[in-house]
C-alpha atoms as a PDB file:
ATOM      1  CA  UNK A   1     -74.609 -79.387 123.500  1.00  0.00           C
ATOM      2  CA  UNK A   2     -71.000 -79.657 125.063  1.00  0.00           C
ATOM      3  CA  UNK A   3     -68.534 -81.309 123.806  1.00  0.00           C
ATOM      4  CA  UNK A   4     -68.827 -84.029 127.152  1.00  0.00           C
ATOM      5  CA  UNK A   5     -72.309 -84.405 126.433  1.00  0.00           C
ATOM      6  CA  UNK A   6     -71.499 -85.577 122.655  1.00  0.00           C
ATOM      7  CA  UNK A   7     -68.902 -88.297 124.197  1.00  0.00           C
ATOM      8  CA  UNK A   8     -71.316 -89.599 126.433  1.00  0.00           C
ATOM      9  CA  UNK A   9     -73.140 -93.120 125.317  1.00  0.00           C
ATOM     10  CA  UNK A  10     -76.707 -94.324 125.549  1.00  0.00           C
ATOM     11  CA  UNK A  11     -77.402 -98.048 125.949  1.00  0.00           C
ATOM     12  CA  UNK A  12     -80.305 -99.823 126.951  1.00  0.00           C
ATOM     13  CA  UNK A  13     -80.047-102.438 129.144  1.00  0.00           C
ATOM     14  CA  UNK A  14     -82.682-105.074 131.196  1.00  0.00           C
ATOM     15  CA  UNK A  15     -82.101-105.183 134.767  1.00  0.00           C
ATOM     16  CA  UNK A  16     -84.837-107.590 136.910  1.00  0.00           C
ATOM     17  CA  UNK A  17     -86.822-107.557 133.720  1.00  0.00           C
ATOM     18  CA  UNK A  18     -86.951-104.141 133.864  1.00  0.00           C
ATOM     19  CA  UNK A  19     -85.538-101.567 130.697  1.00  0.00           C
ATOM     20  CA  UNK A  20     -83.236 -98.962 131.766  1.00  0.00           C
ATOM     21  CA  UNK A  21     -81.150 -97.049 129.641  1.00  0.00           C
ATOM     22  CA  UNK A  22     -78.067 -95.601 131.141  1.00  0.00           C
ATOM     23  CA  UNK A  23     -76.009 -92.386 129.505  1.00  0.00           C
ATOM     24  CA  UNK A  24     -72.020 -92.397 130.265  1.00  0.00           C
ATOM     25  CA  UNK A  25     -68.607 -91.870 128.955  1.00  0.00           C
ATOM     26  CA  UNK A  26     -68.142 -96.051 129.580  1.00  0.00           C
ATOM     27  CA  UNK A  27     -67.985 -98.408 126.188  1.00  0.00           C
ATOM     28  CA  UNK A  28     -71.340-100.318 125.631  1.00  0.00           C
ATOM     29  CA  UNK A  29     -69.981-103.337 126.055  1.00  0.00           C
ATOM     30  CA  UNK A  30     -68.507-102.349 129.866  1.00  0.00           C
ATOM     31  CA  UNK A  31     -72.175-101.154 130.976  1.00  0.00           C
ATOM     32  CA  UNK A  32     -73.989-104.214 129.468  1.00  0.00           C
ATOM     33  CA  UNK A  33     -71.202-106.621 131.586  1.00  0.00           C
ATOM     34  CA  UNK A  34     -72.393-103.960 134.692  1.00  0.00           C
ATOM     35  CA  UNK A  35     -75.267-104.566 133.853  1.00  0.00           C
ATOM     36  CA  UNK A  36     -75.512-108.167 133.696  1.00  0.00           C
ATOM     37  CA  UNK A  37     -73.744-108.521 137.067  1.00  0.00           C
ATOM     38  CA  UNK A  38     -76.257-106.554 138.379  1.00  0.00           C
ATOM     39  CA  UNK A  39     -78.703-108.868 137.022  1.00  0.00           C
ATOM     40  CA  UNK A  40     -76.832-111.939 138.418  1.00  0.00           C
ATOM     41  CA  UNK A  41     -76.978-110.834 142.134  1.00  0.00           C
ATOM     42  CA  UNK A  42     -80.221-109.250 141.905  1.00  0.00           C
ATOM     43  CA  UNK A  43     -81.290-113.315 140.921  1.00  0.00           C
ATOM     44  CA  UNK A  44     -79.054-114.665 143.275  1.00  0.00           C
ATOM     45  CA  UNK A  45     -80.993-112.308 146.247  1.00  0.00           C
ATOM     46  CA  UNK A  46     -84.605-112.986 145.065  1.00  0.00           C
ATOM     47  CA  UNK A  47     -84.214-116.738 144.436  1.00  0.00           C
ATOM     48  CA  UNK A  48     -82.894-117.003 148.700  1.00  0.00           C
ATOM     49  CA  UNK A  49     -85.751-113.720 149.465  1.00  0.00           C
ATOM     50  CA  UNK A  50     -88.730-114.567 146.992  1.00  0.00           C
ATOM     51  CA  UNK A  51     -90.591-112.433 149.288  1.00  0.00           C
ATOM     52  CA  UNK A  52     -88.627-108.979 148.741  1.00  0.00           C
ATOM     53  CA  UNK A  53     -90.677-106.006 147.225  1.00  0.00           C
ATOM     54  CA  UNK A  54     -88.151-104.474 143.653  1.00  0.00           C
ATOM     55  CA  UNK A  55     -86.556-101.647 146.442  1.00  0.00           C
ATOM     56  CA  UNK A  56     -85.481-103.831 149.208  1.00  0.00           C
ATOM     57  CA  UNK A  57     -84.131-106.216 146.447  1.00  0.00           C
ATOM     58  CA  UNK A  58     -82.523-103.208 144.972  1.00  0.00           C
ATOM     59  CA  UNK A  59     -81.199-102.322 148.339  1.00  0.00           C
ATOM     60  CA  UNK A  60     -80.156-105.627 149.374  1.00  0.00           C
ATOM     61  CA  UNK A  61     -77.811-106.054 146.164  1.00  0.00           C
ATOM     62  CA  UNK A  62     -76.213-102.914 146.849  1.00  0.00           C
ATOM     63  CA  UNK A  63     -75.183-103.560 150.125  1.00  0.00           C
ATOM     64  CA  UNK A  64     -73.828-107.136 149.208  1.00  0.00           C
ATOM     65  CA  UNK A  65     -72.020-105.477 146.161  1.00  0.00           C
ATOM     66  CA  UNK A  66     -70.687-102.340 148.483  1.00  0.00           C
ATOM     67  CA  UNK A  67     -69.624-105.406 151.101  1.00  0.00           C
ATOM     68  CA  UNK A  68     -67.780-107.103 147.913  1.00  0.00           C
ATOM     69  CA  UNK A  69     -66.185-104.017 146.772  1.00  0.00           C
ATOM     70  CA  UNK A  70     -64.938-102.770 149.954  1.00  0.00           C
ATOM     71  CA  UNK A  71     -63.497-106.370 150.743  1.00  0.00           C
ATOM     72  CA  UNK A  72     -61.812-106.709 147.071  1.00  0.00           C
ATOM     73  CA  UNK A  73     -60.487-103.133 147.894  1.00  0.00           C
ATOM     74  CA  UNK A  74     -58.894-104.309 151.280  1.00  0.00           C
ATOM     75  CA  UNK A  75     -57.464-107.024 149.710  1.00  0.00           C
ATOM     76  CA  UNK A  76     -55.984-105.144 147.303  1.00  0.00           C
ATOM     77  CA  UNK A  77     -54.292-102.420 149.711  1.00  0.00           C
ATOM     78  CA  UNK A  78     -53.137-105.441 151.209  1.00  0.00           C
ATOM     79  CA  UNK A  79     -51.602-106.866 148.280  1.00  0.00           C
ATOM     80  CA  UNK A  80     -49.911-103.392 147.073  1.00  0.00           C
ATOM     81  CA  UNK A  81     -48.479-102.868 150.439  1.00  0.00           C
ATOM     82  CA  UNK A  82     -46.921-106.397 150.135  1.00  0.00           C
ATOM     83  CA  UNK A  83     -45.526-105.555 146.952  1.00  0.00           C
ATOM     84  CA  UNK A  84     -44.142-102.349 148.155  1.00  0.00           C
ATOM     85  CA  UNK A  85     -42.407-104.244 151.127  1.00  0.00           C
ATOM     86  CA  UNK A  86     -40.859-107.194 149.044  1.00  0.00           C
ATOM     87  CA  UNK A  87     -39.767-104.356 146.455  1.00  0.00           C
ATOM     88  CA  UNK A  88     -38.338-102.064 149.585  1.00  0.00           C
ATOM     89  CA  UNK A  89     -36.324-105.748 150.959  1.00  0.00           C
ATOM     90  CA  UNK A  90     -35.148-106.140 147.222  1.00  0.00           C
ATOM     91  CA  UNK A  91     -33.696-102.826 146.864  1.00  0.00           C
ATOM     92  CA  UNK A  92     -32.139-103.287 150.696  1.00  0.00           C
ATOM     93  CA  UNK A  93     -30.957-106.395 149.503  1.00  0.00           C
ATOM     94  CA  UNK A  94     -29.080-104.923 146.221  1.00  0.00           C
ATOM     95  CA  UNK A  95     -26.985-102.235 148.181  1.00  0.00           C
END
């Protein structure tokens, strides 16, 4: 067994009443909170799409996560290019 193998961590978690057990290099407590979240929008989905077979719920929360992430991440570049400019004014400001 490698050495990357031995650091890696099993934890079982319950995702849409389902067991899964995930292996990583992340601390428990970071995959249960994952997991959780997970949990919490797959709810959120169902209780507005009680119809939805387990894949196109699956599907469904991992578009509306992607479409979180990616709008968290503009937000962000936005934020850090902000700071840059105020920093850059600062510094313009000092000479």
């Amino acid at each position: 067994m490698s050495q990357s193998d031995q650091e890696k961590k099993r934890i079982t978690v319950e995702i849409n009443k389902r067991s899964y057990t995930i292996v990583g290099h992340e601390e428990p407590h970071h995959i249960r909170m994952v997991s959780s979240l997970v949990d919490q929008k797959m709810r959120e989905i169902h209780e507005a799409n009680p119809s939805l077979d387990t894949a196109k719920l699956a599907v469904l929360t991992a578009v509306n996560t992607m479409n979180e992430y990616i709008k968290l991440k503009e937000e962000c570049t936005e934020l850090m290019n902000y700071i840059e400019k105020k920093e850059k004014e600062d510094r313009g400001n000092h000479d």
